[in-house]
C-alpha atoms as a PDB file:
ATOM      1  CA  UNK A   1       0.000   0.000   0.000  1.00  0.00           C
ATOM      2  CA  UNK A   2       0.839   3.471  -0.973  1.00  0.00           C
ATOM      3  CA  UNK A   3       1.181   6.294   2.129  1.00  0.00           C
ATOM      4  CA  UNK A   4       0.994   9.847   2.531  1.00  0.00           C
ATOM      5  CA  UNK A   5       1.595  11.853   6.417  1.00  0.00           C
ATOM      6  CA  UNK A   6       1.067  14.872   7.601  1.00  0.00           C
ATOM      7  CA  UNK A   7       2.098  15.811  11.422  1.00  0.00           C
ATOM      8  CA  UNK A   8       1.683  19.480  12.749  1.00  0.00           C
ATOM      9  CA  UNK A   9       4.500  20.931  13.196  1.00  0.00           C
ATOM     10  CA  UNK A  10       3.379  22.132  16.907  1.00  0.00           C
ATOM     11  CA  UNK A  11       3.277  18.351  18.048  1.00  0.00           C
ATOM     12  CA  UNK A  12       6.190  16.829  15.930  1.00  0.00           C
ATOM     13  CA  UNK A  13       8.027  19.582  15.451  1.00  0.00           C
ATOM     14  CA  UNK A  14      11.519  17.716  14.786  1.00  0.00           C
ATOM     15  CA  UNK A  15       9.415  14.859  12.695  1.00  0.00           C
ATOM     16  CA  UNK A  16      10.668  12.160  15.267  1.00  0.00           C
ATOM     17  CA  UNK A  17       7.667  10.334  15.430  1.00  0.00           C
ATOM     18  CA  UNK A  18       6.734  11.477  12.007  1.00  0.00           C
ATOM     19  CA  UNK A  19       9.763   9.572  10.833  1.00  0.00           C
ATOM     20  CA  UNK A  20       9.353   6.365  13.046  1.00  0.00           C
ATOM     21  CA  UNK A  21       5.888   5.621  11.554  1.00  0.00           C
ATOM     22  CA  UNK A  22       7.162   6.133   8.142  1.00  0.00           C
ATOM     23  CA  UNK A  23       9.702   3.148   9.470  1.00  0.00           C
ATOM     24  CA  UNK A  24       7.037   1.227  10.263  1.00  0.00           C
ATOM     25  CA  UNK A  25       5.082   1.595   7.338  1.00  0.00           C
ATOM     26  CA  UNK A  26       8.341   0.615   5.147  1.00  0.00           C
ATOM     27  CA  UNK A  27       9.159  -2.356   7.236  1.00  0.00           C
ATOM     28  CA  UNK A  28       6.014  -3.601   6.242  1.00  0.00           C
ATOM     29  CA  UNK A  29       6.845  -3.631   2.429  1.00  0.00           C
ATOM     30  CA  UNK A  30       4.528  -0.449   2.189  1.00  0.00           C
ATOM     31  CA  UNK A  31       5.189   2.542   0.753  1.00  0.00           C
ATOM     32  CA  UNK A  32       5.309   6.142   2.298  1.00  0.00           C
ATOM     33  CA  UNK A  33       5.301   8.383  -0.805  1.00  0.00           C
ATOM     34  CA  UNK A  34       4.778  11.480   0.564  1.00  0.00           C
ATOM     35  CA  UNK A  35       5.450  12.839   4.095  1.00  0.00           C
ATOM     36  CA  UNK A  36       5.551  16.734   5.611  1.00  0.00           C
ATOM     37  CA  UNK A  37       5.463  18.454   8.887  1.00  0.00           C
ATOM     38  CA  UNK A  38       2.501  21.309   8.300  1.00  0.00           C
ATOM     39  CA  UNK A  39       1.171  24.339  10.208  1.00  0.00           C
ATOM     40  CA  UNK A  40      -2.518  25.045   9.962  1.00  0.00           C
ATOM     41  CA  UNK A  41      -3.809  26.395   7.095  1.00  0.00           C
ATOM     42  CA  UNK A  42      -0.335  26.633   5.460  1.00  0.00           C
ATOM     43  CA  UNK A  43       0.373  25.860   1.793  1.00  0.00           C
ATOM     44  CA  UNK A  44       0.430  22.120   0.653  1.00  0.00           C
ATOM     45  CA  UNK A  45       0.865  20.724  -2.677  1.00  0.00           C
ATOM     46  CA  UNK A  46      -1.242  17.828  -2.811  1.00  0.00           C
ATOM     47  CA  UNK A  47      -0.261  16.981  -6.083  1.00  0.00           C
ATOM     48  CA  UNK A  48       1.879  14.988  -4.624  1.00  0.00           C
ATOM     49  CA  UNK A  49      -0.370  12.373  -2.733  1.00  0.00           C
ATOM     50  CA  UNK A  50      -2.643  11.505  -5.865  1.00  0.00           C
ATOM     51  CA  UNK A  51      -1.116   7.979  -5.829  1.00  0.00           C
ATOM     52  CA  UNK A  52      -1.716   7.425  -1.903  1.00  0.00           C
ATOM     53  CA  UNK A  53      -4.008   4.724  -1.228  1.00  0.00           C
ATOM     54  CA  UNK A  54      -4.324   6.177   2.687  1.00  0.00           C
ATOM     55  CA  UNK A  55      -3.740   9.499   3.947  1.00  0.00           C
ATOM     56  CA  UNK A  56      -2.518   9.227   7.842  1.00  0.00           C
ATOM     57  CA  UNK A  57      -2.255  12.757  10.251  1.00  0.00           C
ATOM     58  CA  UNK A  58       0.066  12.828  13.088  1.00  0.00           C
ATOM     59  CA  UNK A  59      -2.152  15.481  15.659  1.00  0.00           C
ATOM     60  CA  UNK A  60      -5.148  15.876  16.731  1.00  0.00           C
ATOM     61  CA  UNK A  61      -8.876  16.552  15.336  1.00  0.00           C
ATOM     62  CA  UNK A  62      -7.683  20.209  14.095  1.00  0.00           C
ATOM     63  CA  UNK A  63      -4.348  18.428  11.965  1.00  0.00           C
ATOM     64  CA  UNK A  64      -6.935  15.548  10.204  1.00  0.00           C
ATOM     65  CA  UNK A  65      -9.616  18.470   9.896  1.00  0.00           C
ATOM     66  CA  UNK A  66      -6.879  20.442   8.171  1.00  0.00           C
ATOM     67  CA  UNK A  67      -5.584  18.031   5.858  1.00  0.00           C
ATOM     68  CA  UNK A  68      -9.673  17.100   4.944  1.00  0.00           C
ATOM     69  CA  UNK A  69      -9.875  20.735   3.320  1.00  0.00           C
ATOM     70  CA  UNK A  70      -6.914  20.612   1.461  1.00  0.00           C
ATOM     71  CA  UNK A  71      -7.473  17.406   0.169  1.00  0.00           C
ATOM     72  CA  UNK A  72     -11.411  17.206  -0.334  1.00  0.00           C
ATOM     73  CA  UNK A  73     -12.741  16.005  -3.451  1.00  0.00           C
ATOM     74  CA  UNK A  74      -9.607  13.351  -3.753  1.00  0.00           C
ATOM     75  CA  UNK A  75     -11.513  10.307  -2.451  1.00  0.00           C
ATOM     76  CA  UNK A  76      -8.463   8.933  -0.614  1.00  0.00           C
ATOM     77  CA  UNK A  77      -9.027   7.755   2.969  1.00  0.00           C
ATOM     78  CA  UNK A  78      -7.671   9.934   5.925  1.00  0.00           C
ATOM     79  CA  UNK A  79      -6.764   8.392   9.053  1.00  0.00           C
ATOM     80  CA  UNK A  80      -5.497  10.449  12.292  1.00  0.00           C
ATOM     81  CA  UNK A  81      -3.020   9.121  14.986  1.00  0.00           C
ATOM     82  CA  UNK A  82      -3.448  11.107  17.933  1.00  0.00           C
ATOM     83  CA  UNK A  83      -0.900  13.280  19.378  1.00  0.00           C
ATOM     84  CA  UNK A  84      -3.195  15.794  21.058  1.00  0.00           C
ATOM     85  CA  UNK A  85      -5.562  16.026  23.982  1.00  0.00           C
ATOM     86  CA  UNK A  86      -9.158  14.467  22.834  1.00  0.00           C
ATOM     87  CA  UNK A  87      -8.650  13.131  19.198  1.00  0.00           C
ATOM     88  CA  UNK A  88     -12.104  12.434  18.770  1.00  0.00           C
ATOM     89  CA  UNK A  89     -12.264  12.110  15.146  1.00  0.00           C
ATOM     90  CA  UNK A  90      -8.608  10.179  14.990  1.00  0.00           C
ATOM     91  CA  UNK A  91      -8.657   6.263  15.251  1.00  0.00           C
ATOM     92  CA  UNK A  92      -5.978   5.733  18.047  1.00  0.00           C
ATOM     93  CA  UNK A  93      -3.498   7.112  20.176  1.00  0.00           C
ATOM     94  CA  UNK A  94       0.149   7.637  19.806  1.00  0.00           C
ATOM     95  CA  UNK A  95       1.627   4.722  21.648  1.00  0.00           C
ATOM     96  CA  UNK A  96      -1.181   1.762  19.402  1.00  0.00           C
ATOM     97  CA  UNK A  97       0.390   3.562  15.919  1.00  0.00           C
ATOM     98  CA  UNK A  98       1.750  -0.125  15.455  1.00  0.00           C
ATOM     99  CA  UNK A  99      -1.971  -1.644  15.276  1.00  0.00           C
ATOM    100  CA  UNK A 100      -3.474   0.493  13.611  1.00  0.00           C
ATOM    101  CA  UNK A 101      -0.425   0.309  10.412  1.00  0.00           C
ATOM    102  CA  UNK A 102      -0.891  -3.341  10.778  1.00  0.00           C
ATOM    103  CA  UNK A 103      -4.773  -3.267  10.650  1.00  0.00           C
ATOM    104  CA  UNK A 104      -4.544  -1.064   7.360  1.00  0.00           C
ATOM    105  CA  UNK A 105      -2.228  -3.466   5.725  1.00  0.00           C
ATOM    106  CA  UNK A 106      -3.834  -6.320   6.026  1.00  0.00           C
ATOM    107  CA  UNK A 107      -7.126  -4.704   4.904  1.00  0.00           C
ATOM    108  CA  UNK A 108      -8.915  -5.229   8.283  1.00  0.00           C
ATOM    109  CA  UNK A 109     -10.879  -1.508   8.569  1.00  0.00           C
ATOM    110  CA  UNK A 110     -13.641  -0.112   6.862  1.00  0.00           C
ATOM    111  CA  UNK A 111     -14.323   3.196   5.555  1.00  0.00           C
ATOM    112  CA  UNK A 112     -16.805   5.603   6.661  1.00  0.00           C
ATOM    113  CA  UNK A 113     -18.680   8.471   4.421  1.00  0.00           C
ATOM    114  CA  UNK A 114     -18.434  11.515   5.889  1.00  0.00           C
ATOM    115  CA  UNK A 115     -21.339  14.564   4.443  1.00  0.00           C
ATOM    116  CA  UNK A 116     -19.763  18.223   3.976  1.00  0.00           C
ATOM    117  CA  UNK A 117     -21.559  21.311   4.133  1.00  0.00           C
ATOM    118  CA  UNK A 118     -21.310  24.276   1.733  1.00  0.00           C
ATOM    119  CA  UNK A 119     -21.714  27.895   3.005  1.00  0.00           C
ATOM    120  CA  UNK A 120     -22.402  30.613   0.736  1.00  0.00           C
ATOM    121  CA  UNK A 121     -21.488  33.676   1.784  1.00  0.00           C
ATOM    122  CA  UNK A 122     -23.330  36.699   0.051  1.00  0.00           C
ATOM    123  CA  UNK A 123     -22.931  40.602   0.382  1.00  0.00           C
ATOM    124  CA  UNK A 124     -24.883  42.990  -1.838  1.00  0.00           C
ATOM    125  CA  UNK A 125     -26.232  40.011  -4.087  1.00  0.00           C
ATOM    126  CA  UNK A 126     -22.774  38.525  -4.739  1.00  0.00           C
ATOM    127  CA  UNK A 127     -20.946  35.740  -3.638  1.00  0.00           C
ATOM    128  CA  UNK A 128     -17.811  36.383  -1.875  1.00  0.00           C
ATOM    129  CA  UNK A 129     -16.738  33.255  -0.572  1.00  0.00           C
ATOM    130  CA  UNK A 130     -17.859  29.532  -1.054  1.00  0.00           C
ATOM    131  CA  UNK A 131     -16.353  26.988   1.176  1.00  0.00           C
ATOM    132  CA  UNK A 132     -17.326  23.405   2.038  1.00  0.00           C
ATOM    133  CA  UNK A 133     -16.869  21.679   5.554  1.00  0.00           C
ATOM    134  CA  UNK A 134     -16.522  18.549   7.233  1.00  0.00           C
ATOM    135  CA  UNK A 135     -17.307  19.636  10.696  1.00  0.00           C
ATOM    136  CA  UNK A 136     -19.626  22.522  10.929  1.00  0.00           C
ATOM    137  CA  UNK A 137     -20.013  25.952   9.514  1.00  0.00           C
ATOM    138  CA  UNK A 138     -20.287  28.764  12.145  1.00  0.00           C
ATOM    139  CA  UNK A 139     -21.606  32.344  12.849  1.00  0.00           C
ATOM    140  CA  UNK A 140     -20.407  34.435  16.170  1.00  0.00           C
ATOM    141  CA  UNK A 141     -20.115  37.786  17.247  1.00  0.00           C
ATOM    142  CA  UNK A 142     -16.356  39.463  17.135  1.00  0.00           C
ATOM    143  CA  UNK A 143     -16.532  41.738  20.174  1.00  0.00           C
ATOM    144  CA  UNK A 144     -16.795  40.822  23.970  1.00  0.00           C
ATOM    145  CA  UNK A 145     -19.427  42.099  25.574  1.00  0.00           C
ATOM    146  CA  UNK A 146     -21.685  42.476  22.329  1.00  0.00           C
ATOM    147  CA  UNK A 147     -24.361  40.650  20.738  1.00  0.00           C
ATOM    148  CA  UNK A 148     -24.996  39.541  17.620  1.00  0.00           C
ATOM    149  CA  UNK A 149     -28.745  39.153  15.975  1.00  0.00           C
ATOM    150  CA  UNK A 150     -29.085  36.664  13.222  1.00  0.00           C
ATOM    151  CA  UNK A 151     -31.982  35.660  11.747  1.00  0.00           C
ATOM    152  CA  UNK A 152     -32.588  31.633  10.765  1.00  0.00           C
ATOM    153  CA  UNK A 153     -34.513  30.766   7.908  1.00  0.00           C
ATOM    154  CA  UNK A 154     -34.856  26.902   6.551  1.00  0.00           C
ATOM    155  CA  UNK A 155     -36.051  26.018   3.368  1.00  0.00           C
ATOM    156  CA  UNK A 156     -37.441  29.160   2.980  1.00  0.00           C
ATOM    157  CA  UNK A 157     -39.636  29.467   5.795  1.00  0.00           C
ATOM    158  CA  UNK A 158     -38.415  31.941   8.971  1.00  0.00           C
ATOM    159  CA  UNK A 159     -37.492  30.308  11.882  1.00  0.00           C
ATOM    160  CA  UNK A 160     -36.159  33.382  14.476  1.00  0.00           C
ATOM    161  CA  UNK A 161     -33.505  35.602  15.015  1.00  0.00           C
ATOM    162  CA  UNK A 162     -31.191  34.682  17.782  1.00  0.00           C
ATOM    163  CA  UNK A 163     -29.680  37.869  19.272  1.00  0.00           C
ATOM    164  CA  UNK A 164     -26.750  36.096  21.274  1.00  0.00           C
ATOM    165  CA  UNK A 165     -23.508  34.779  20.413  1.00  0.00           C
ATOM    166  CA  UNK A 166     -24.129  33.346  17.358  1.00  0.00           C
ATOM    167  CA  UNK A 167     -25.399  30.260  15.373  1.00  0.00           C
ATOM    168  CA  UNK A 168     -23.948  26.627  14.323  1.00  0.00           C
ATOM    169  CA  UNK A 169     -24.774  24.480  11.296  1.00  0.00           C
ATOM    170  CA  UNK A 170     -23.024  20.874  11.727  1.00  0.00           C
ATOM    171  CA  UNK A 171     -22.951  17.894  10.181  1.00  0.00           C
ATOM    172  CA  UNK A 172     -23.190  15.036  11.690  1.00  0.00           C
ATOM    173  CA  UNK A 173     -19.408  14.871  12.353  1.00  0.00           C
ATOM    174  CA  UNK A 174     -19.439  17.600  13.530  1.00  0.00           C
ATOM    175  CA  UNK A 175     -22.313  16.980  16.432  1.00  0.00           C
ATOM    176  CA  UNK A 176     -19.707  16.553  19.095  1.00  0.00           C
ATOM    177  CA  UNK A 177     -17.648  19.311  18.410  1.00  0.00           C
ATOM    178  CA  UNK A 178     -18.763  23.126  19.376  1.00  0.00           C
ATOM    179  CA  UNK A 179     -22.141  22.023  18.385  1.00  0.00           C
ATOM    180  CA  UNK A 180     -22.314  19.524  21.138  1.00  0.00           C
ATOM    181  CA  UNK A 181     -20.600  22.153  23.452  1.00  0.00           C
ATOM    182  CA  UNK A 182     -23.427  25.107  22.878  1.00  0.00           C
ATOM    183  CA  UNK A 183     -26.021  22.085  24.389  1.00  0.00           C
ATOM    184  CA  UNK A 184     -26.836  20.631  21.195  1.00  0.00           C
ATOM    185  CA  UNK A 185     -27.653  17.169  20.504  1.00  0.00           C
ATOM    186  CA  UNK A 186     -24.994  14.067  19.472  1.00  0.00           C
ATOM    187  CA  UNK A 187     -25.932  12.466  16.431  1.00  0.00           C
ATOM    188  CA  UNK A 188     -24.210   9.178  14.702  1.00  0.00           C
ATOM    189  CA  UNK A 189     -21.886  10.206  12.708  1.00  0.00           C
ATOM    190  CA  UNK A 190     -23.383   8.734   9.383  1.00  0.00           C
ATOM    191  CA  UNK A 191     -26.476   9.906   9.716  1.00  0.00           C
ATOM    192  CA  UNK A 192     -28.019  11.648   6.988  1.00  0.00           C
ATOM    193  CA  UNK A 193     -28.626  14.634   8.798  1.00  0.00           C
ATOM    194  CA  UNK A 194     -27.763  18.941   9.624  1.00  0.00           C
ATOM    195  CA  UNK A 195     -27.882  19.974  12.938  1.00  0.00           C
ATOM    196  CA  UNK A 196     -28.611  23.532  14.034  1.00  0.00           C
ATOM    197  CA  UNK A 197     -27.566  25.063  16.946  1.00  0.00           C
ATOM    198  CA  UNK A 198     -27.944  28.506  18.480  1.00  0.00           C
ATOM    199  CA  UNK A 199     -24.751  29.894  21.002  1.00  0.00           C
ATOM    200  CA  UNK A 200     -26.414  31.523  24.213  1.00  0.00           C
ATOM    201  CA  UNK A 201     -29.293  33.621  23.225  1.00  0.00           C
ATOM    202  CA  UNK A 202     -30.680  36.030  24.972  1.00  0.00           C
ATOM    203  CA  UNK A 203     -34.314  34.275  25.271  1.00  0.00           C
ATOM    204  CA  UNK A 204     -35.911  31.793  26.822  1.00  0.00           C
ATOM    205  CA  UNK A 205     -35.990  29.184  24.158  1.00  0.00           C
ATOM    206  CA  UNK A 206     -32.625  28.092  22.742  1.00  0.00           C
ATOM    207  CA  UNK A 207     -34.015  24.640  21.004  1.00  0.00           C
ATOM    208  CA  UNK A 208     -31.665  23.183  18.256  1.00  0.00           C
ATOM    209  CA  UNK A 209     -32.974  21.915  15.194  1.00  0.00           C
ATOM    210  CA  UNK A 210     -32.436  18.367  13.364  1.00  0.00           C
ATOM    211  CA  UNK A 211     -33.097  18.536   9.559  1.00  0.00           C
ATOM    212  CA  UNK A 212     -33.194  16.622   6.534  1.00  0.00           C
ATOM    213  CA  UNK A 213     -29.759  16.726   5.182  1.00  0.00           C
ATOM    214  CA  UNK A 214     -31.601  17.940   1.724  1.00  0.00           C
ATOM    215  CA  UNK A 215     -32.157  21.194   3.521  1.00  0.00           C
ATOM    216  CA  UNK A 216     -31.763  24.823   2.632  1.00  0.00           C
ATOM    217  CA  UNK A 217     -30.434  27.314   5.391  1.00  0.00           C
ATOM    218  CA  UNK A 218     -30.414  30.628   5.340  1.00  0.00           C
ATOM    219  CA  UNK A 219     -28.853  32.978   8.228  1.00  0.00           C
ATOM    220  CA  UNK A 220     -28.780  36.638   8.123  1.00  0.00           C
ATOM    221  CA  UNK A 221     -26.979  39.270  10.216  1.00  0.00           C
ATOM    222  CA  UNK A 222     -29.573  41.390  11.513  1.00  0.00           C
ATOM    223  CA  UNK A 223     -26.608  44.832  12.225  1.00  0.00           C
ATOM    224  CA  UNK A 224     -25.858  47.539  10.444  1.00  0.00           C
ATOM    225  CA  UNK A 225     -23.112  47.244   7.709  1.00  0.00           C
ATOM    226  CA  UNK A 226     -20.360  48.507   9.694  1.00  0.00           C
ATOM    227  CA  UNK A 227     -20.845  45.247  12.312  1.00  0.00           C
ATOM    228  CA  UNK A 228     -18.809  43.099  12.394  1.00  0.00           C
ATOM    229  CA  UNK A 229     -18.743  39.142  13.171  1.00  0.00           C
ATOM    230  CA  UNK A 230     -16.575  36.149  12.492  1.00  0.00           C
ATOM    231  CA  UNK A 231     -17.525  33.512  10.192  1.00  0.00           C
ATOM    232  CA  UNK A 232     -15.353  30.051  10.247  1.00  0.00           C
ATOM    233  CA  UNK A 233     -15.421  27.058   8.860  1.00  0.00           C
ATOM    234  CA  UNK A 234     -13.847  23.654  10.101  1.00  0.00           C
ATOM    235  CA  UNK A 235     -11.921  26.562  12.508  1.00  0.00           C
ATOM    236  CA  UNK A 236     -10.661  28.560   9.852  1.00  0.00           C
ATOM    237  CA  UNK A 237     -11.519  31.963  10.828  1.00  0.00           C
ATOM    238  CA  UNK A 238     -12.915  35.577   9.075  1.00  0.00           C
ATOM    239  CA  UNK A 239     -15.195  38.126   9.012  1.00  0.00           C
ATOM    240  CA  UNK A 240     -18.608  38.758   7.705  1.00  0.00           C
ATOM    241  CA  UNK A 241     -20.591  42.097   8.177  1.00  0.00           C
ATOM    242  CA  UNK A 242     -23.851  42.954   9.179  1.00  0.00           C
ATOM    243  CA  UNK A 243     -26.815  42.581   6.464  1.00  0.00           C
ATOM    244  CA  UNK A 244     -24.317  39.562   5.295  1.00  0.00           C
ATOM    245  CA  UNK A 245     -26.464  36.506   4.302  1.00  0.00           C
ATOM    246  CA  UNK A 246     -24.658  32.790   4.886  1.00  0.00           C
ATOM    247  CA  UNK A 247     -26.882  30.258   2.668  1.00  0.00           C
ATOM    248  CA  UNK A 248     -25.778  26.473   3.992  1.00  0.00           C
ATOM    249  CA  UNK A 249     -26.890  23.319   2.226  1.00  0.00           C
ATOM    250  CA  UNK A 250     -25.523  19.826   1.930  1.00  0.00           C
ATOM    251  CA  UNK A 251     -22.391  19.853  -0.242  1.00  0.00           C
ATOM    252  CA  UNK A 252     -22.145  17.619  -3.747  1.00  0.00           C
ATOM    253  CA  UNK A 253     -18.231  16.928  -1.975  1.00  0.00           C
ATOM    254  CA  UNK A 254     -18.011  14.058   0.969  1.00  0.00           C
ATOM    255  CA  UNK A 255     -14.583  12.960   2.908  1.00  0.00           C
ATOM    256  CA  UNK A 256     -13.730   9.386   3.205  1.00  0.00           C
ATOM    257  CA  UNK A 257     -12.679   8.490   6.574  1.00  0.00           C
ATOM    258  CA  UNK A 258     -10.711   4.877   7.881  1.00  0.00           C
ATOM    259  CA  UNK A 259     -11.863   3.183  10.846  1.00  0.00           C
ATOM    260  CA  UNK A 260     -10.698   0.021  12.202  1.00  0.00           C
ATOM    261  CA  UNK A 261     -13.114  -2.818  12.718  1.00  0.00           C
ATOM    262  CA  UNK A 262     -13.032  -2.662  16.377  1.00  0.00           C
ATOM    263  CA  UNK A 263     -13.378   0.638  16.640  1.00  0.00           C
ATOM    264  CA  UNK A 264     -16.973   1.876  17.438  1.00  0.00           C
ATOM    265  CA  UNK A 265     -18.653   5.973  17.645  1.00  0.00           C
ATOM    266  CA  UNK A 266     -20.201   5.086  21.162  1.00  0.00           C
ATOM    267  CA  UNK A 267     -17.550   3.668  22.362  1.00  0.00           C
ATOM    268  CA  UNK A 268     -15.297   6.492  21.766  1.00  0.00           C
ATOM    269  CA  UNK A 269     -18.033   8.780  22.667  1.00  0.00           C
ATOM    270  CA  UNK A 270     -18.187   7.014  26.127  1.00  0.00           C
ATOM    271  CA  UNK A 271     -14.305   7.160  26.665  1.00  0.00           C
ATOM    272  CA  UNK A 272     -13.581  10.337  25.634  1.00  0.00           C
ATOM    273  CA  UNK A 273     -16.281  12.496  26.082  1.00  0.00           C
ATOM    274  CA  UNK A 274     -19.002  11.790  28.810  1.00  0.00           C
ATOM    275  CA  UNK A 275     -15.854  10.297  31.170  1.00  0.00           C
ATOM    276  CA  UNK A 276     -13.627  13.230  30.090  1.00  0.00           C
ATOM    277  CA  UNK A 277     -12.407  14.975  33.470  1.00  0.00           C
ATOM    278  CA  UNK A 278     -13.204  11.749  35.541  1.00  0.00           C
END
């Protein structure tokens, strides 16, 4: 089999470990053709992992999250070895890197379909940025102590305006990420689903919603021009204005993701999430 690795720089920073699973791999009679020590959101030329059959990160969520953008749309398999603190969406931890090379292989894993979202962003009837998303698109305000108001519409129909601190969309990978955080529901990860989610509003109903991944959604900055909020995107960050319209539906674009046989979502959601801090 044919390999490609990433590890961020900020938890392999001398490529020790980056180089002892490209060992590994090789003792095997694999192949590692590509491997790089990256910073988030820097340039990488991804020509040169068209050939990969698997696609492993050295990091945590953010490092496989990363490498998902840059590489979305190539239909090769990512797989993340956990360096980091949680790791939720990587397979296993640093010290079982050994396994999980082995388990690859000898072709005992599975691959999982992951949905993306797209997010238009439109000022003044034009598009000025497009992106698509494996974990969640969101909305918040930019300045401490101020709120932001943003209307939710879905499939055309109005839903409210949330004056708070802002709004997520999420897929369903993305359910126990800040989604799950701002007291929205967990959902498995291949369901065929968006989840919305508002961040603290100022009311007395804060309900999320769970549509029909065919849905259209449609949130609007209710500020003047000159207001400014940030608008990210798998944690890559900017800013949108107020009067700004986000339009969010289910993108054509999906990410393929490894998982071992034995590895299961409630499983790992019961380890490392509802006995983290225990």
């Amino acid at each position: 089999m044919k390999f490609s690795l990433f590890a961020n720089i900020n938890k392999d920073a001398n490529g020790v470990f980056l180089n002892q699973v490209c060992s590994f791999i090789e003792s095997l009679n694999s192949k590692v053709i590509h491997s790089e020590i990256i910073t988030k959101g820097g340039e990488t030329d991804i020509s040169k992992i068209y050939d990969s059959d698997i696609i492993i990160t050295l990091g945590g969520d953010g490092t496989l999250l990363d490498i998902a953008q840059k590489t979305k749309g190539l239909s090769i398999p990512l797989v993340g070895i956990n360096l980091g603190s949680l790791g939720f969406l990587t397979q296993i931890e640093k010290n079982n890197y050994k396994e999980l090379i082995q388990s690859i292989t000898k072709g005992q894993y599975s691959i999982s379909k992951r949905s993306m979202l797209n997010a238009s962003v439109i000022r003044d009837n034009e598009i000025i940025r497009n992106v698509d998303a494996l974990n969640d698109i969101v909305i918040t305000r930019k300045v401490t102590g101020d709120t932001a108001a943003i209307s939710v519409h879905i499939n055309g129909s109005y839903i409210d305006t949330y004056d708070g601190d802002g709004v997520i969309i999420s897929t369903p990978t993305g359910s126990t990420g800040y989604q799950m955080s701002a007291g929205g529901p967990v959902s498995d990860p291949e369901a065929e689903i968006i989840l919305m989610t508002p961040i603290c509003p100022h009311m007395m109903h804060r309900q999320s919603y769970i549509l029909k991944n065919d849905s259209s959604i449609e949130l609007i900055v209710e500020e003047n021009k000159d207001f400014e909020c940030c608008f990210s995107y798998d944690g890559i960050v900017s800013s949108i204005n107020g009067k700004d319209i986000v339009k969010v539906r289910r993108s054509d674009l999906f990410v393929s993701l490894l998982k071992m046989q034995k590895n299961s979502f409630y499983e790992n959601l019961r380890n490392k999430i509802y006995y983290r801090g225990n």
